[in-house]
N, C-alpha and C. Protein backbone atom coordinates (compact mmCIF):
# COMPACT_ATOMS: atom_id res chain seq x y z
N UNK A 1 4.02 13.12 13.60
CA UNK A 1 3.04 13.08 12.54
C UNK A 1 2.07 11.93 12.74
N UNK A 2 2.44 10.86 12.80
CA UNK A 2 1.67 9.77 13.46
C UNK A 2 0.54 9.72 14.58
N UNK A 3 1.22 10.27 15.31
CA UNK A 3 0.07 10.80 16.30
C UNK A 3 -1.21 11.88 16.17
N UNK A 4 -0.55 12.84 15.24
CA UNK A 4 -1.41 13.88 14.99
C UNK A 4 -2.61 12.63 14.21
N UNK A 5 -2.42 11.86 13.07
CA UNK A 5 -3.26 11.07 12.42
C UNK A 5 -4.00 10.23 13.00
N UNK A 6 -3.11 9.51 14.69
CA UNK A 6 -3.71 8.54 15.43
C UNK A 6 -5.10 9.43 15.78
N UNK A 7 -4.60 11.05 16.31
CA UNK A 7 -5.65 11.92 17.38
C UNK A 7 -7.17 12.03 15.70
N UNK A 8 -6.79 12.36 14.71
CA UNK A 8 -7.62 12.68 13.82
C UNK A 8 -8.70 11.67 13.76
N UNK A 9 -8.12 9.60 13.67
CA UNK A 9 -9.29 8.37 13.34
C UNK A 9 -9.54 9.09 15.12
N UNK A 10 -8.90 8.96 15.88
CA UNK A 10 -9.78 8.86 17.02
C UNK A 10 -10.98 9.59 17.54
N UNK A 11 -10.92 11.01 16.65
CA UNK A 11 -12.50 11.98 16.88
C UNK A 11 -12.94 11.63 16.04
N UNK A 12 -12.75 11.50 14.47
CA UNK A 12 -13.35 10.90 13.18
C UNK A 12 -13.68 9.77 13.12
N UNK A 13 -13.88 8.72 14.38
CA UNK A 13 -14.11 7.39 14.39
C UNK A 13 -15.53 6.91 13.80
N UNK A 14 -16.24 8.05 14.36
CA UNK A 14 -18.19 7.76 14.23
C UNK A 14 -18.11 8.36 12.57
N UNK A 15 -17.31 9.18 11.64
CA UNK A 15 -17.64 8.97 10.34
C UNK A 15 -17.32 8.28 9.38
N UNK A 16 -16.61 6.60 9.68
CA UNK A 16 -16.57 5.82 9.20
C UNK A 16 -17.57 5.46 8.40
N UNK A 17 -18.73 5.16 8.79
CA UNK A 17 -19.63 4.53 8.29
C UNK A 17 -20.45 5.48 7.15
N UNK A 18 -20.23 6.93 7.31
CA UNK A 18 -21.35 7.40 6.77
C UNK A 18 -19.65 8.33 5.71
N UNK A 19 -18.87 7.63 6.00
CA UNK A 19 -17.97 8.32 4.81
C UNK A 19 -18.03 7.34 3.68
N UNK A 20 -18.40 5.57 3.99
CA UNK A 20 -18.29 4.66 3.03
C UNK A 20 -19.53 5.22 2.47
N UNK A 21 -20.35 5.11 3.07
CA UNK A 21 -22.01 5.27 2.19
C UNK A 21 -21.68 6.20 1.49
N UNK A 22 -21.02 7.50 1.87
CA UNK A 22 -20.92 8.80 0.54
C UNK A 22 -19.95 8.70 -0.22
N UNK A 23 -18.89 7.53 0.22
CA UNK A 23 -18.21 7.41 -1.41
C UNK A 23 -18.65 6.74 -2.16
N UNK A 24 -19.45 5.26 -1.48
CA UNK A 24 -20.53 4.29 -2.79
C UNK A 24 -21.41 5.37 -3.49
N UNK A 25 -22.13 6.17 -2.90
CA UNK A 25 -23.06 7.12 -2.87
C UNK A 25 -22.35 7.58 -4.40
N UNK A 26 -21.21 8.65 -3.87
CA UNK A 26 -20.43 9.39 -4.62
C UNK A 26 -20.23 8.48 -6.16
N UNK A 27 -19.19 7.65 -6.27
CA UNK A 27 -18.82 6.61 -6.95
C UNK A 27 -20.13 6.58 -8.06
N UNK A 28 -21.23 5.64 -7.38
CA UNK A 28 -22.43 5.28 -8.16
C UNK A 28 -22.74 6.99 -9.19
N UNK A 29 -22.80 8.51 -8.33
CA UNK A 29 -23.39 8.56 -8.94
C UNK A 29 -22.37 9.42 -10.15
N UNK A 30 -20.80 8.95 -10.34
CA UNK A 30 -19.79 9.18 -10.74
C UNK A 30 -19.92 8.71 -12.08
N UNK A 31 -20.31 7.17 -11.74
CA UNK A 31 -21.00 6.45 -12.62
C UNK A 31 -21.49 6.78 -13.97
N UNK A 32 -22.96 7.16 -13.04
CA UNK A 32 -24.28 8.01 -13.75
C UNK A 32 -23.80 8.97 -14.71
N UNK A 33 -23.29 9.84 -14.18
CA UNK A 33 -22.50 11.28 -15.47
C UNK A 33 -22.06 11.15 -16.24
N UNK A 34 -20.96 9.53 -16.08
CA UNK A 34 -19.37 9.03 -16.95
C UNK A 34 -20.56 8.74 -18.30
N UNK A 35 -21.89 7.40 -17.83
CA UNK A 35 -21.79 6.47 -18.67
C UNK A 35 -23.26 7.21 -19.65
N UNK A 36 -24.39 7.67 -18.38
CA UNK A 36 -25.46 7.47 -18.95
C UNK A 36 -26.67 8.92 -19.02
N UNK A 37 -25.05 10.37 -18.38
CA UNK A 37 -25.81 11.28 -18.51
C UNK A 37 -25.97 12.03 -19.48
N UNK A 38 -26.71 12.95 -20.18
CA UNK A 38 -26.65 13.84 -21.23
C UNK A 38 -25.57 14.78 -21.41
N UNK A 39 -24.77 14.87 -22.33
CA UNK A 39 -23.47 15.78 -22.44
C UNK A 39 -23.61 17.03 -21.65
N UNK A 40 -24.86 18.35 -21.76
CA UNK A 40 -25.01 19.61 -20.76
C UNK A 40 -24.49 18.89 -19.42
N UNK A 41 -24.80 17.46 -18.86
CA UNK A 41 -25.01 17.23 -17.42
C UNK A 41 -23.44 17.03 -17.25
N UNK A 42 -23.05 16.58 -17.79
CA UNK A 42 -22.18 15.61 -17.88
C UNK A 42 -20.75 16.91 -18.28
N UNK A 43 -20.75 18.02 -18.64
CA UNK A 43 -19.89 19.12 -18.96
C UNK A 43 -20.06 20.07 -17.59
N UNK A 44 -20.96 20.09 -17.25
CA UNK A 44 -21.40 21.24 -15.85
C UNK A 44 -21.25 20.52 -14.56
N UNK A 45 -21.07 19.06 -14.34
CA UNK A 45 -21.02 18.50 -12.79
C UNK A 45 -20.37 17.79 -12.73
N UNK A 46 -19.34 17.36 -13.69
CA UNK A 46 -18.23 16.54 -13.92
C UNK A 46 -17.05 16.64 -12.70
N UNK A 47 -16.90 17.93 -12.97
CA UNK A 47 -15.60 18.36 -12.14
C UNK A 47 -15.55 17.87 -10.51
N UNK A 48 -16.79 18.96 -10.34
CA UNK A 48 -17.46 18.52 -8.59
C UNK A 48 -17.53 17.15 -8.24
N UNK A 49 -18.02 16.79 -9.17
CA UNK A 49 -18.31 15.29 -8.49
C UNK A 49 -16.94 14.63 -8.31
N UNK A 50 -15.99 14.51 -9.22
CA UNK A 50 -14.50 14.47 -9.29
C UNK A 50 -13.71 14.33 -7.91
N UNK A 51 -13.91 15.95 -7.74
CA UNK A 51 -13.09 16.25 -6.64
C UNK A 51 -14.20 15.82 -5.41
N UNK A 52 -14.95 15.64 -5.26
CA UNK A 52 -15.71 15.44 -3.82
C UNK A 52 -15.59 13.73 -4.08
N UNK A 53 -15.47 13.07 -4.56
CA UNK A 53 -15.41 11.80 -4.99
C UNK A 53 -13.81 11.10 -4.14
N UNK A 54 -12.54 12.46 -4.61
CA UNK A 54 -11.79 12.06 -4.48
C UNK A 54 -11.29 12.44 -2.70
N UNK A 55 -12.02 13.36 -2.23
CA UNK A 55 -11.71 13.82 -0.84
C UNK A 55 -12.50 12.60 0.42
N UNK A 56 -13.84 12.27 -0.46
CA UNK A 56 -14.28 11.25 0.30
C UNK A 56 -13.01 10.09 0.25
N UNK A 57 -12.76 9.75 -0.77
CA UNK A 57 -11.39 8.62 -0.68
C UNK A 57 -10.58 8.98 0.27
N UNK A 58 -10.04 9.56 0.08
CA UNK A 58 -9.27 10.24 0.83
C UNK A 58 -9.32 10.23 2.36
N UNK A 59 -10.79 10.49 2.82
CA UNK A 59 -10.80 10.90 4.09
C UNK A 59 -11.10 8.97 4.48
N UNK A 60 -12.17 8.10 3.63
CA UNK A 60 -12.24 6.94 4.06
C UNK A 60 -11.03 6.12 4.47
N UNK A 61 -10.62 6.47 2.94
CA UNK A 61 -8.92 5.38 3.45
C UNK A 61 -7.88 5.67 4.67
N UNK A 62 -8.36 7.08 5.09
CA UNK A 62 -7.24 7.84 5.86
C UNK A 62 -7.87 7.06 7.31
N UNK A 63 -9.04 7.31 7.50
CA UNK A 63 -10.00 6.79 8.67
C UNK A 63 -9.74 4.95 8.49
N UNK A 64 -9.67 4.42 7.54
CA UNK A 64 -9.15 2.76 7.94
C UNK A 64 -8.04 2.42 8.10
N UNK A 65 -7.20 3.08 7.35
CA UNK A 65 -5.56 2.86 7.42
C UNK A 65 -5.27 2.99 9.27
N UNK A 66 -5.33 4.25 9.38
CA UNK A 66 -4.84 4.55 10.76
C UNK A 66 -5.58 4.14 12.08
N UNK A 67 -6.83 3.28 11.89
CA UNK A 67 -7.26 2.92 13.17
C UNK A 67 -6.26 1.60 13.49
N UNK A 68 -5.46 0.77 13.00
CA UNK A 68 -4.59 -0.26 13.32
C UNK A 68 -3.41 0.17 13.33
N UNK A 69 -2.94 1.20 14.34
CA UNK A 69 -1.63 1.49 14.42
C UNK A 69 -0.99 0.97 15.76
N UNK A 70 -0.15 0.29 15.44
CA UNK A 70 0.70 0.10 16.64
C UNK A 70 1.05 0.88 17.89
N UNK A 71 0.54 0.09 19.18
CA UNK A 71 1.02 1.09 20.96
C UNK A 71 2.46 1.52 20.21
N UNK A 72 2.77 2.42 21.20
CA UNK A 72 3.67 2.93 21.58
C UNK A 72 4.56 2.25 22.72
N UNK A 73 3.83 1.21 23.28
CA UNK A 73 4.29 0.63 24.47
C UNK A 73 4.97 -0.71 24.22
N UNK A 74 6.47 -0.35 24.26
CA UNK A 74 7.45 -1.91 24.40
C UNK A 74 7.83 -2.19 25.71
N UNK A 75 6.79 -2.10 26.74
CA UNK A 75 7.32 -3.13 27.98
C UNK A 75 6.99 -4.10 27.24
N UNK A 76 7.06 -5.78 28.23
CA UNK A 76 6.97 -6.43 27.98
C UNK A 76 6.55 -7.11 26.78
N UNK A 77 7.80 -6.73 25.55
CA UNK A 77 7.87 -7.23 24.86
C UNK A 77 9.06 -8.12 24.55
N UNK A 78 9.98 -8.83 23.65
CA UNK A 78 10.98 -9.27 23.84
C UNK A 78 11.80 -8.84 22.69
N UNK A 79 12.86 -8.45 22.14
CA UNK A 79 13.98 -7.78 21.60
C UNK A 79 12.88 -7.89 20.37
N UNK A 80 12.46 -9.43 19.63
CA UNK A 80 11.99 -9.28 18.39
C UNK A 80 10.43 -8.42 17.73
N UNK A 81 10.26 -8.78 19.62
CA UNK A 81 8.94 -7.79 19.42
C UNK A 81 9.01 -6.43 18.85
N UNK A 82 9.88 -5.75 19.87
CA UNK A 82 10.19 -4.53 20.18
C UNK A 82 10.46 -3.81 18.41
N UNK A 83 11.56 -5.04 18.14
CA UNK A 83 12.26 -4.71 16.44
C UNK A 83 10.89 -4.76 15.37
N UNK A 84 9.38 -6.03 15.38
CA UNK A 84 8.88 -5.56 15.03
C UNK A 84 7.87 -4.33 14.76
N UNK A 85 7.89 -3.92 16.35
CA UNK A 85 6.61 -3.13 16.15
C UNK A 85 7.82 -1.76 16.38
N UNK A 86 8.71 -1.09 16.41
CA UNK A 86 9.35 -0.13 15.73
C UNK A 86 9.25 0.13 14.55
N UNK A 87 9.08 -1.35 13.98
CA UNK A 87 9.01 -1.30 12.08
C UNK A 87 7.77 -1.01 11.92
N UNK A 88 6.83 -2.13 12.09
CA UNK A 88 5.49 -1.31 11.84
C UNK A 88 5.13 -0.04 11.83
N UNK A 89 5.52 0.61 13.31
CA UNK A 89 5.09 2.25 13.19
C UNK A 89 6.13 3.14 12.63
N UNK A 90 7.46 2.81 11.79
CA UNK A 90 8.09 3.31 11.29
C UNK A 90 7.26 3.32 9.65
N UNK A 91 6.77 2.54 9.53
CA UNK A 91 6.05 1.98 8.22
C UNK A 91 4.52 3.30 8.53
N UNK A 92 4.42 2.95 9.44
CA UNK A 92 2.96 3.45 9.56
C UNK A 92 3.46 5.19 9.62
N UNK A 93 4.63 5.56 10.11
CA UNK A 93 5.33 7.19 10.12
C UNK A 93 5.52 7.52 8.29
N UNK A 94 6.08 6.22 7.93
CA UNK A 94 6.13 6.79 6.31
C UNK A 94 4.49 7.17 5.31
N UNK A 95 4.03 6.18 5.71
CA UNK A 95 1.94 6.23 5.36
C UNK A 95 1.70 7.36 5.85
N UNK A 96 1.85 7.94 7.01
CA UNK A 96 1.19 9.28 7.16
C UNK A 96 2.01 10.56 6.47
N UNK A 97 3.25 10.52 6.42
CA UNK A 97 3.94 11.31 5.35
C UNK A 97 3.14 11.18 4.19
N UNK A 98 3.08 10.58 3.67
CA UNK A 98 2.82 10.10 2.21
C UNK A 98 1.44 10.78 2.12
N UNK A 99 0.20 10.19 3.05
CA UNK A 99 -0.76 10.48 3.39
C UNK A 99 -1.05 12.25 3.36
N UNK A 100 0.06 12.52 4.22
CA UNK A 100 0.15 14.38 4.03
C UNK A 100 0.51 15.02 2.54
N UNK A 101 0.93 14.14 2.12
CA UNK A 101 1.55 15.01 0.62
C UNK A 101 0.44 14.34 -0.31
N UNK A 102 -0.40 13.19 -0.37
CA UNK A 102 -0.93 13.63 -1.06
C UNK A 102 -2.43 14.13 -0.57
N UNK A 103 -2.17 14.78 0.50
CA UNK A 103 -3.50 15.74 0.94
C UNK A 103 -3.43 16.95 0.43
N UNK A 104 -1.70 17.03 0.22
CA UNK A 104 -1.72 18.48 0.13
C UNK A 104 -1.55 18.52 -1.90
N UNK A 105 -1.50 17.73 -2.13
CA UNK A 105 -1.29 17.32 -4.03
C UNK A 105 -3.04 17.81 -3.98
N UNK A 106 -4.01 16.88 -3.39
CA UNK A 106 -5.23 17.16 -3.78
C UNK A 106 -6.21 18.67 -3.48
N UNK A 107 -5.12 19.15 -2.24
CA UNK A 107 -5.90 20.22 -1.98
C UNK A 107 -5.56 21.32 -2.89
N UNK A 108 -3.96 21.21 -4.00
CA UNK A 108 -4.07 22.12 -4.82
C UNK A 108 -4.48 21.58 -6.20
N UNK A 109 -4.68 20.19 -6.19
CA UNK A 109 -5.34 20.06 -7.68
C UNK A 109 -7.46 20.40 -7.37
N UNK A 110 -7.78 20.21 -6.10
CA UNK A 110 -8.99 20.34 -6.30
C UNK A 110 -9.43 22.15 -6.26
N UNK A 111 -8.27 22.67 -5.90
CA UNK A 111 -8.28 24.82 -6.32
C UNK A 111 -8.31 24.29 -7.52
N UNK A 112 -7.38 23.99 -8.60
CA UNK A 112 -7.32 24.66 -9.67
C UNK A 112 -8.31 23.89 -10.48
N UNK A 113 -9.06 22.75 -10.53
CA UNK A 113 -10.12 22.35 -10.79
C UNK A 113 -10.99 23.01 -10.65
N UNK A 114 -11.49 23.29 -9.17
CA UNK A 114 -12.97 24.17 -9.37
C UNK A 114 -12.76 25.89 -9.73
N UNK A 115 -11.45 26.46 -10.20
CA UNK A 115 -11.39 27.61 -10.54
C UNK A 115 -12.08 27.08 -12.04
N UNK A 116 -11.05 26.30 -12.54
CA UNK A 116 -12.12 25.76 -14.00
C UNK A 116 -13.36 25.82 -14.20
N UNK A 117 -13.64 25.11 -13.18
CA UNK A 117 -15.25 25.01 -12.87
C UNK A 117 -16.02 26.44 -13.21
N UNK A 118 -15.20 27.15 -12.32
CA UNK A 118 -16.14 28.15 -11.74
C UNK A 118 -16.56 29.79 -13.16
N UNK A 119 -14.67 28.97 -13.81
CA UNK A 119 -14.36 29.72 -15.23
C UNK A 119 -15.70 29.50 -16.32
N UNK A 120 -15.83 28.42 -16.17
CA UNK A 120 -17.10 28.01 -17.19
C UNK A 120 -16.29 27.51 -18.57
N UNK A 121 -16.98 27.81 -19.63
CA UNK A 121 -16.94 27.25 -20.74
C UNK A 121 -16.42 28.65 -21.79
């Protein structure tokens, strides 16, 4: 599982930058709807913004977490090395578990959200 996540930051590396800008992006204009839009606006684009708000998270944190994962490689290391960096990527095997379940929590709360959506009023 780890690896599959290592292979994912490693093609997804170049949308770092333009995943932060669309969650500030996102966020700010999350903002806008919560505090200072007109109720019609604010009942009809609520949802969307929600869930695209929360997939950008999602994909940002997933893309920073996993670019600092520990080699795979214990040559020359020495017993305590070895014991820490087993732990680390044992740590880093539980984060991507975790990471998977709640990908898969959001991919069925963001169905039954935009069925809402799509239900209307």
């Amino acid at each position: 599982m780890l690896v599959l996540f290592e292979r994912i930051v490693q093609r997804s590396r170049w949308f770092k930058g333009p995943a932060f800008v669309a969650l500030a992006a996102m966020l700010a204009v999350c903002a806008w709807v919560l505090v200072w839009a007109p109720m019609p606006v604010q009942d009809q684009w609520l949802i969307p913004i929600i869930v695209l708000t929360l997939w950008l998270l999602l994909c940002a944190s997933t893309i920073t977490v996993f670019t600092n994962v520990p080699l795979n490689d214990y040559q020359n290391l020495g017993w305590t090395g070895k014991i820490r960096r087993k732990l680390a990527r044992f740590l880093f095997h539980l984060l991507a578990w975790f990471m998977l379940i709640i990908s898969l929590a959001l991919l069925v709360v963001s169905f039954q959200l935009l069925m809402a959506w799509f239900r209307g009023p």
